[in-house]
N, C-alpha and C. Protein backbone atom coordinates (compact mmCIF):
# COMPACT_ATOMS: atom_id res chain seq x y z
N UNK A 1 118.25 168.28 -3.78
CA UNK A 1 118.03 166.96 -4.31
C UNK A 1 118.44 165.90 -3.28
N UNK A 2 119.46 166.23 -2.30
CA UNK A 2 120.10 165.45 -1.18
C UNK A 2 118.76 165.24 -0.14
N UNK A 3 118.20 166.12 0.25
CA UNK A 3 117.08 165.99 0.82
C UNK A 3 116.24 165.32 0.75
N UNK A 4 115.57 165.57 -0.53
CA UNK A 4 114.62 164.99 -1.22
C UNK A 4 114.89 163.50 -1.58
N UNK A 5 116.20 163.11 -1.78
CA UNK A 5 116.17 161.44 -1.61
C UNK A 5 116.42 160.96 0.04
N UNK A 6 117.03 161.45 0.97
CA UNK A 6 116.99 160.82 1.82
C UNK A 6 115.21 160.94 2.87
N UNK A 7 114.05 161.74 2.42
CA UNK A 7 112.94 161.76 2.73
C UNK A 7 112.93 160.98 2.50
N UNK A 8 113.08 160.26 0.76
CA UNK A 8 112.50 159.47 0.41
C UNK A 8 112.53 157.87 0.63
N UNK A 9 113.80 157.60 1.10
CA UNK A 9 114.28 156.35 1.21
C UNK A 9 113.78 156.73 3.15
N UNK A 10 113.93 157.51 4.09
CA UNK A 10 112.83 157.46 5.02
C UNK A 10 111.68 156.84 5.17
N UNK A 11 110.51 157.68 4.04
CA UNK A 11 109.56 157.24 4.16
C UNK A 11 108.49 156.04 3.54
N UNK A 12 109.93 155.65 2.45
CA UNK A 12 109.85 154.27 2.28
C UNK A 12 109.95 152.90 3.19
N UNK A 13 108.43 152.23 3.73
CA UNK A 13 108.62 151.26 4.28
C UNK A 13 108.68 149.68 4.11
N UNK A 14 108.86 149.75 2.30
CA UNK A 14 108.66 148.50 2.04
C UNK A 14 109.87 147.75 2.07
N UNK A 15 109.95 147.19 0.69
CA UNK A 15 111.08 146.39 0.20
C UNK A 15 112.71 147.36 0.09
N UNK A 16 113.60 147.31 0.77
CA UNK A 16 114.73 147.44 0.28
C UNK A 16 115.84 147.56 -0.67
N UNK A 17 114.75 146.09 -1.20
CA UNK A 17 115.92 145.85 -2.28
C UNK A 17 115.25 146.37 -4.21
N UNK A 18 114.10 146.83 -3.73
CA UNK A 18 113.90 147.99 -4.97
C UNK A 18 114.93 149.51 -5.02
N UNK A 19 115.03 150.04 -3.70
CA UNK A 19 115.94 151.06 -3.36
C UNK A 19 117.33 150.73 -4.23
N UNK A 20 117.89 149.13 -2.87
CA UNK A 20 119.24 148.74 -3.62
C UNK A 20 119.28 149.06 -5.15
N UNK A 21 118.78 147.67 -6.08
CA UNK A 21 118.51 147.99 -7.29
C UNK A 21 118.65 149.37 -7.94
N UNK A 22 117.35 150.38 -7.70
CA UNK A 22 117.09 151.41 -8.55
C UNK A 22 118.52 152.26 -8.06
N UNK A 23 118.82 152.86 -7.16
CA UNK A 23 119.88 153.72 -6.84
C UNK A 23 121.68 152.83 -7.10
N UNK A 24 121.60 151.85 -6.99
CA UNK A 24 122.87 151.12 -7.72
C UNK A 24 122.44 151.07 -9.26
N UNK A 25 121.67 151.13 -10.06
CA UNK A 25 121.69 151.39 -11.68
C UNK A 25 121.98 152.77 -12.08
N UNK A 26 121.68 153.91 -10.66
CA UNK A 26 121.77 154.99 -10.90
C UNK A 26 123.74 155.15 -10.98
N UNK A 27 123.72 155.08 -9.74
CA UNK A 27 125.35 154.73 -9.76
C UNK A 27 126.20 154.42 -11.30
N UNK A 28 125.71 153.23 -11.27
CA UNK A 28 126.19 152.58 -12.71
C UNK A 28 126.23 153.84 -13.96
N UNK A 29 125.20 154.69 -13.77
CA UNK A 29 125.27 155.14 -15.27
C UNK A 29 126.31 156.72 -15.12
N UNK A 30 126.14 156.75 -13.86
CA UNK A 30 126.72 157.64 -13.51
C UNK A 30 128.29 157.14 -13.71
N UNK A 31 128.68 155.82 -13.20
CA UNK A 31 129.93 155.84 -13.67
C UNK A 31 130.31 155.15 -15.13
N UNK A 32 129.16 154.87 -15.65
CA UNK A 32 129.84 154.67 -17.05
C UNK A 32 129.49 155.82 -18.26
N UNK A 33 129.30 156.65 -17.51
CA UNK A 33 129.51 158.08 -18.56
C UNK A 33 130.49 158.66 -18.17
N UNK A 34 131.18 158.86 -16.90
CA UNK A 34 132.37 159.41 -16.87
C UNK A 34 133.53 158.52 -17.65
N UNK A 35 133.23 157.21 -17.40
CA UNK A 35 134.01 156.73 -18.20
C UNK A 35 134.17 157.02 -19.22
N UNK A 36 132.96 156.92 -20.41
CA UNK A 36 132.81 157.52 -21.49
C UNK A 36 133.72 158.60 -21.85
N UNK A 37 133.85 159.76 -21.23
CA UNK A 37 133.91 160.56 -21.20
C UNK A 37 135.63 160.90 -20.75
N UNK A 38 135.71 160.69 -20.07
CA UNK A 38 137.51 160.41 -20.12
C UNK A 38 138.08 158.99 -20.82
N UNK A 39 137.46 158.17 -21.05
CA UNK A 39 138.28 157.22 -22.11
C UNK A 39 138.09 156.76 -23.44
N UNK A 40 136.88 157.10 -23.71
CA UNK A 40 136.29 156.77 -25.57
C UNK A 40 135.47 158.02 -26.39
N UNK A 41 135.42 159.35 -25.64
CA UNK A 41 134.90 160.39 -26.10
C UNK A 41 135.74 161.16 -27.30
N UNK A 42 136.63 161.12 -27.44
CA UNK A 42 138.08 161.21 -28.33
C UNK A 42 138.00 160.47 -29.31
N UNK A 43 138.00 159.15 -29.07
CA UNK A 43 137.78 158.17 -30.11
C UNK A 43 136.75 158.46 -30.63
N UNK A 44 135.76 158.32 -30.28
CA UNK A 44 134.29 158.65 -31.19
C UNK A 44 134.31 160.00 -31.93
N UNK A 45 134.75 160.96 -30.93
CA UNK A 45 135.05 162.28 -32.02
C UNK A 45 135.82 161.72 -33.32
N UNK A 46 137.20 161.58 -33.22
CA UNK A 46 137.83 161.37 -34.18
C UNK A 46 137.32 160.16 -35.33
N UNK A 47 136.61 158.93 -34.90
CA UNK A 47 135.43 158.44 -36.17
C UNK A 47 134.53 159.53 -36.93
N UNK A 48 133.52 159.94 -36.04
CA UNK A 48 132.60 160.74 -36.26
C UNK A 48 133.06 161.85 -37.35
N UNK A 49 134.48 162.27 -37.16
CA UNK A 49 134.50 163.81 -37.86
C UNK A 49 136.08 163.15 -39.23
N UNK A 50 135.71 161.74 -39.30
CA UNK A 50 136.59 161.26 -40.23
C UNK A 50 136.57 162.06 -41.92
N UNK A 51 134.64 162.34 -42.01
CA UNK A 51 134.31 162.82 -43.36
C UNK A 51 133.89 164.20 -43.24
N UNK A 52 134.31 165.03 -42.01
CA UNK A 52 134.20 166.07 -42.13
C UNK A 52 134.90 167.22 -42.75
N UNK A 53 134.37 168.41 -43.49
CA UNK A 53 134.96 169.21 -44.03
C UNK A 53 136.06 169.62 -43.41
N UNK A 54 137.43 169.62 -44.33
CA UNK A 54 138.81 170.40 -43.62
C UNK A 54 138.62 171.55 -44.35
N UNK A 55 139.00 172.59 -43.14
CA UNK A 55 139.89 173.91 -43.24
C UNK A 55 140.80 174.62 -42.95
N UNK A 56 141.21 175.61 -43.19
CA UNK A 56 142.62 176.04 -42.70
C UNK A 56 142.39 176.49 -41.23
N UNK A 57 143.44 176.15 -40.23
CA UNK A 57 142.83 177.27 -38.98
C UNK A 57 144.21 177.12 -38.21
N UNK A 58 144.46 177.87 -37.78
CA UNK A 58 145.75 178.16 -36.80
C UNK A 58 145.60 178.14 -35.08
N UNK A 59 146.29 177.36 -34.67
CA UNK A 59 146.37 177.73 -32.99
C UNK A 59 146.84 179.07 -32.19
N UNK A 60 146.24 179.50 -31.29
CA UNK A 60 146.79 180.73 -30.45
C UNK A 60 147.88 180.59 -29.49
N UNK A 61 148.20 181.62 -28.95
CA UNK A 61 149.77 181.15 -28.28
C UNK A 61 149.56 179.90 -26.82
N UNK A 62 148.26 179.70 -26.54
CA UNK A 62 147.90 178.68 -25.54
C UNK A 62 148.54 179.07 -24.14
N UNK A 63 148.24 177.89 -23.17
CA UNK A 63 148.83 177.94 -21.87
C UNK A 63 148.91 176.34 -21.51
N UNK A 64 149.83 176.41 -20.46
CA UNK A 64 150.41 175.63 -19.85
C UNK A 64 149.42 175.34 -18.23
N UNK A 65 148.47 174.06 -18.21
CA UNK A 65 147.44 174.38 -17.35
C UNK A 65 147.21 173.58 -16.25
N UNK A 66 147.77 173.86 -14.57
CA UNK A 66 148.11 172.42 -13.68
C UNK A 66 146.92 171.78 -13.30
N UNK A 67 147.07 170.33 -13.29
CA UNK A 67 146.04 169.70 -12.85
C UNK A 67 146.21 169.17 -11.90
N UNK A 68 144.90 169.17 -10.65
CA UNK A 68 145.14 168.77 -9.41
C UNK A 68 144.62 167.84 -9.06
N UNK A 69 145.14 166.99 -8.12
CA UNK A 69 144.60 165.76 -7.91
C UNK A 69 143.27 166.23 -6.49
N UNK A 70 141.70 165.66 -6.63
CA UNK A 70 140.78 165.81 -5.87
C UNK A 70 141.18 166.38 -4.98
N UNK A 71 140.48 166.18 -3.16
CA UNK A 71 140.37 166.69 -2.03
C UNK A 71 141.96 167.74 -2.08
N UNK A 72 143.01 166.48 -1.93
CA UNK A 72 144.42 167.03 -1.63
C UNK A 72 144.65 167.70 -2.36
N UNK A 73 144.55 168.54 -3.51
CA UNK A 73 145.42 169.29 -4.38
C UNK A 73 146.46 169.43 -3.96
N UNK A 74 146.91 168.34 -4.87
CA UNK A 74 148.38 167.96 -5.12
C UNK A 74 148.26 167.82 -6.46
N UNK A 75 149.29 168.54 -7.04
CA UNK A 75 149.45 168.91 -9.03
C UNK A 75 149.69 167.31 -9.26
N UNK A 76 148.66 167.01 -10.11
CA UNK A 76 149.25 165.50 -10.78
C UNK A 76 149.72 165.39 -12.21
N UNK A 77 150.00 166.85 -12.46
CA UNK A 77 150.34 167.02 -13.76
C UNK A 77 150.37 168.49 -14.49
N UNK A 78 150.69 168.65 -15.80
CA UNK A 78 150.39 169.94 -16.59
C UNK A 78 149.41 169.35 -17.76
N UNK A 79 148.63 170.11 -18.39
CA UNK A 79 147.91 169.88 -19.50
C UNK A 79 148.22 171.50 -20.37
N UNK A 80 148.22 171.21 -22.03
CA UNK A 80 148.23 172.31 -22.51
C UNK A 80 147.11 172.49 -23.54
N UNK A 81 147.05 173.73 -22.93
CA UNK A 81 145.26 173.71 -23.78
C UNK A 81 145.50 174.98 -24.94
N UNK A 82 145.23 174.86 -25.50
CA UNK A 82 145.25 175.75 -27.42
C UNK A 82 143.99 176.16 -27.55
N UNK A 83 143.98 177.53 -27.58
CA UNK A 83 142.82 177.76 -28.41
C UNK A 83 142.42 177.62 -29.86
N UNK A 84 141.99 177.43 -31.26
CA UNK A 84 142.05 177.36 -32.57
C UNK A 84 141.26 178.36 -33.19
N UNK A 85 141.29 178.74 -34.38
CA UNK A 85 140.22 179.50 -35.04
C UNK A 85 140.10 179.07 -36.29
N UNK A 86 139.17 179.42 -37.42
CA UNK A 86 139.21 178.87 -38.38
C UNK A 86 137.94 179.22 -38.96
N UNK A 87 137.65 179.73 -40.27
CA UNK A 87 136.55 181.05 -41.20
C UNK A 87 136.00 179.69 -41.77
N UNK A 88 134.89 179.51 -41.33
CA UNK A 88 133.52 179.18 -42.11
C UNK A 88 132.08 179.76 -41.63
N UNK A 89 131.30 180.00 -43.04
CA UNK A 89 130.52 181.14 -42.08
C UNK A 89 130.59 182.22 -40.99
N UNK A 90 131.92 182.71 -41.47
CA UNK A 90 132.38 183.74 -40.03
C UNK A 90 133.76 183.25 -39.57
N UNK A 91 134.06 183.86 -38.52
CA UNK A 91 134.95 183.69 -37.99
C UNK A 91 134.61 182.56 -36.50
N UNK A 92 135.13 181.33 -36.37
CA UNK A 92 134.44 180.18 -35.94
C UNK A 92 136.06 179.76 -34.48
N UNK A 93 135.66 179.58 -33.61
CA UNK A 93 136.89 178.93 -32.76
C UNK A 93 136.51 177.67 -32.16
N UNK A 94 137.52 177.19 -31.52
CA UNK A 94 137.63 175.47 -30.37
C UNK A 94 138.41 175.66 -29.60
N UNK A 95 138.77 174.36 -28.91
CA UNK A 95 139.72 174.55 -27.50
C UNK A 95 140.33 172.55 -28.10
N UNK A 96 141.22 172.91 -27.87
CA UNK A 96 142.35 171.35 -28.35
C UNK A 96 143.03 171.77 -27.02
N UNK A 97 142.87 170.21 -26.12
CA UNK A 97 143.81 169.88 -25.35
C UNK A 97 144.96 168.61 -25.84
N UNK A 98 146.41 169.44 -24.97
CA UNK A 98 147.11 167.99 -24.92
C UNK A 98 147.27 167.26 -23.50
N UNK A 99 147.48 165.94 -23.99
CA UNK A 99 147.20 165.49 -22.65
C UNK A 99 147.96 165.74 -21.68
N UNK A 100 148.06 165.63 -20.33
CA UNK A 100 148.68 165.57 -18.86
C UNK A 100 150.18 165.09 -19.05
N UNK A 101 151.01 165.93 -19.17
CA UNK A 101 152.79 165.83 -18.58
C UNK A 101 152.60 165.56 -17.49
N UNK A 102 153.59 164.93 -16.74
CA UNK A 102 153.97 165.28 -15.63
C UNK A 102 154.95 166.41 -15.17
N UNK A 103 155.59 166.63 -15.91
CA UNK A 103 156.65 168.08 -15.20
C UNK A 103 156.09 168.67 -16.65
N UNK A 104 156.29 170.14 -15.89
CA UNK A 104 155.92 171.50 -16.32
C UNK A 104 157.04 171.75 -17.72
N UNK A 105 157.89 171.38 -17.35
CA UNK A 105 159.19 171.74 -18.98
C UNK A 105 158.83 170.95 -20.03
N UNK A 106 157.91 169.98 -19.78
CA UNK A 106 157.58 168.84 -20.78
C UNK A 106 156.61 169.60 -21.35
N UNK A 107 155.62 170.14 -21.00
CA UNK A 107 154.27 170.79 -21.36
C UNK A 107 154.82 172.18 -21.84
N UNK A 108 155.52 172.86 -21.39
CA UNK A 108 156.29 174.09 -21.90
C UNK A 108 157.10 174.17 -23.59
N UNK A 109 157.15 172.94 -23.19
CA UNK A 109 157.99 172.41 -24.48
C UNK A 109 157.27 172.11 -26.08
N UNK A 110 156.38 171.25 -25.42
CA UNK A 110 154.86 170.88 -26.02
C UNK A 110 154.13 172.32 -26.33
N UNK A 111 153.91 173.58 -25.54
CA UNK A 111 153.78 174.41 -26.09
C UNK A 111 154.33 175.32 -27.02
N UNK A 112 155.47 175.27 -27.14
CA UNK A 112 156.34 176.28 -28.24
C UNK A 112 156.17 175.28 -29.24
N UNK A 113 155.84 174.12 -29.34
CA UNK A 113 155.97 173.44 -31.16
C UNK A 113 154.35 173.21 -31.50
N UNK A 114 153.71 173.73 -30.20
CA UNK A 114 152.66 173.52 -31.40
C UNK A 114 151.87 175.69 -31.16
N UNK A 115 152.07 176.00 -30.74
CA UNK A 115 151.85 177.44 -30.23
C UNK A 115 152.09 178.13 -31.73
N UNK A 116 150.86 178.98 -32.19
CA UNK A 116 151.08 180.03 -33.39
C UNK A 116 151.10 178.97 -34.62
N UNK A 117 150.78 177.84 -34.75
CA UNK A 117 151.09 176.99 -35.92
C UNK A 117 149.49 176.81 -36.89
N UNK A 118 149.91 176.67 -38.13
CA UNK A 118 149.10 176.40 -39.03
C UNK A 118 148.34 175.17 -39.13
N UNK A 119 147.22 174.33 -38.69
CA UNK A 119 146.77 173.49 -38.53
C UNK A 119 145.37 172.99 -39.50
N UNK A 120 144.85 171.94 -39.38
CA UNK A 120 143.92 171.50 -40.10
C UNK A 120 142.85 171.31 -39.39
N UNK A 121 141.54 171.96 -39.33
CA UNK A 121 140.71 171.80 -38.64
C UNK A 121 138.85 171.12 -39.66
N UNK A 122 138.85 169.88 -38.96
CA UNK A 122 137.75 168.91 -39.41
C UNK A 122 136.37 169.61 -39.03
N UNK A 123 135.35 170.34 -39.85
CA UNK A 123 133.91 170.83 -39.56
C UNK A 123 132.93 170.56 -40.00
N UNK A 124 132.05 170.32 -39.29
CA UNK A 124 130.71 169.60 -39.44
C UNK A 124 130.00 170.30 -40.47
N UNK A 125 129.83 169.72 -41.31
CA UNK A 125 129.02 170.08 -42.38
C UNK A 125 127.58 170.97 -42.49
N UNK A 126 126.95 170.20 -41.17
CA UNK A 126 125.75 170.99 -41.38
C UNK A 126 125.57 171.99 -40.07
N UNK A 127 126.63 172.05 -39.07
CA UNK A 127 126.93 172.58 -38.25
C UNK A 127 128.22 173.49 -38.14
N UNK A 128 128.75 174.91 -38.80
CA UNK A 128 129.98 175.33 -38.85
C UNK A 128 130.76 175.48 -37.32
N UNK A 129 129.71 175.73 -36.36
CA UNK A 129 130.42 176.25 -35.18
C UNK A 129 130.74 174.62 -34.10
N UNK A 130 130.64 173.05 -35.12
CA UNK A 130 131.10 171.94 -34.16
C UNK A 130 132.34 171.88 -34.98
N UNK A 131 133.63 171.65 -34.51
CA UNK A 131 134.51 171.68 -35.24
C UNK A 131 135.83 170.75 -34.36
N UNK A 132 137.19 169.91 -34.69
CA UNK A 132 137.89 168.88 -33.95
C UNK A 132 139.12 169.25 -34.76
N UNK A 133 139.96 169.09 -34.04
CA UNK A 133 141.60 168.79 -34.37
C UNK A 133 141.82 167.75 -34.11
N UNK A 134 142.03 166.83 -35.45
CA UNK A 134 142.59 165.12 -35.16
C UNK A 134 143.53 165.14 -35.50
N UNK A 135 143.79 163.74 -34.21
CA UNK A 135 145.32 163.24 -34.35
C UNK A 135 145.98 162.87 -35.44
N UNK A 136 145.32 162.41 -36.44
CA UNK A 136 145.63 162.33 -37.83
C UNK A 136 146.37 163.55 -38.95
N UNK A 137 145.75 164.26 -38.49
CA UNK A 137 146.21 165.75 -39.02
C UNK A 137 147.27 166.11 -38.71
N UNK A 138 147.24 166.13 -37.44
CA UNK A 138 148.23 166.90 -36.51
C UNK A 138 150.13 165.97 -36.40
N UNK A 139 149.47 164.46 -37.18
CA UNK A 139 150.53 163.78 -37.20
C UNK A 139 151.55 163.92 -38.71
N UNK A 140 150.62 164.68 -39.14
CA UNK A 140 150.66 164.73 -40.88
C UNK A 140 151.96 166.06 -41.13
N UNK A 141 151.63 166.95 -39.76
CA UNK A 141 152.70 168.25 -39.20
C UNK A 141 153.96 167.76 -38.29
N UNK A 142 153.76 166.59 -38.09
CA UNK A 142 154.52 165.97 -36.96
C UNK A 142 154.57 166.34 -35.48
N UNK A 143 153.70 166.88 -35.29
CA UNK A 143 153.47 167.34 -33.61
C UNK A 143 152.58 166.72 -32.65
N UNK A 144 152.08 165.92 -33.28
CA UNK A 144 151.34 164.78 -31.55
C UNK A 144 152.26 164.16 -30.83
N UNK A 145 151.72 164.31 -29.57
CA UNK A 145 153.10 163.75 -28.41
C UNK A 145 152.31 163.74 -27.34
N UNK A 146 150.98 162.99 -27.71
CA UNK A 146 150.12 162.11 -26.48
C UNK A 146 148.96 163.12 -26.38
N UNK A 147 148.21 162.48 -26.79
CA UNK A 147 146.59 162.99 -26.65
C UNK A 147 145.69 162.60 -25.48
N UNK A 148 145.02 163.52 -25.28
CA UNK A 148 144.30 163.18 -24.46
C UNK A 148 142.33 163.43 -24.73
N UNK A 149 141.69 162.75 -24.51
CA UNK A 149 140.29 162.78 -24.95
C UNK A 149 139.62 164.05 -23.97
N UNK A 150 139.06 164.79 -25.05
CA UNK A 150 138.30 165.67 -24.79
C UNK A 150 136.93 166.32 -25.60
């Protein structure tokens, strides 16, 4: 695809500033879906699955998971990620992250109180296998201690 646009802006001899334009809107959407996506994707889940069916479902013993910062990998943190399960139509699972500690004992810690626990899991009605752990719920057990959108 790298190719194929720089032919193209090659063998383009007109106007410039159609290029500018079209490939800076491209840009744009490109960065306002990541945005999306690390800062209001969470939120919209948790609207969206406000009237969704609850069921019982429990977390697995999880892990403790480092995150690296780009080129340098350099750890900019721990994240702990849970697997869930939970019986509708079958036997049905998810993945619940918490958000980014910075030291590893913090996230370790964060894992033993919520690790093996009985939880409430929100499912889409006309879909059994879309399914969310909200912060709402999870505050209702007393164990949120910083979320992160996923």
């Amino acid at each position: 695809m790298t190719t194929e646009l720089l032919m193209y802006i090659r063998q383009r001899s007109g106007d410039g500033l159609f290029s500018l334009f079209y490939f800076g809107g491209l840009l744009a959407l490109i960065v306002a879906w990541t945005q999306w996506d690390r800062r209001y994707r969470r939120k919209w889940l948790e609207y969206r699955s406000r009237n969704w069916t609850r069921v019982k479902g429990q977390f697995d013993e999880g892990e403790v998971v480092i995150m690296r910062k780009g080129r340098s990998k350099e750890i900019s943190g721990y994240e702990v990620w849970l697997a869930y399960d939970y019986s509708v139509d079958g036997e049905q699972f998810g993945v619940f992250q918490l958000s980014e500690r910075p030291r590893r004992d913090e996230a370790e810690a964060a894992l033993k109180i919520l690790a093996n626990r009985e939880i409430t899991v929100r499912v889409n009605p006309r879909n059994s296998k879309k399914s969310f752990v909200s912060d709402e719920d999870l505050e209702a057990i007393g164990a949120v201690m910083g979320r992160k959108e996923s």
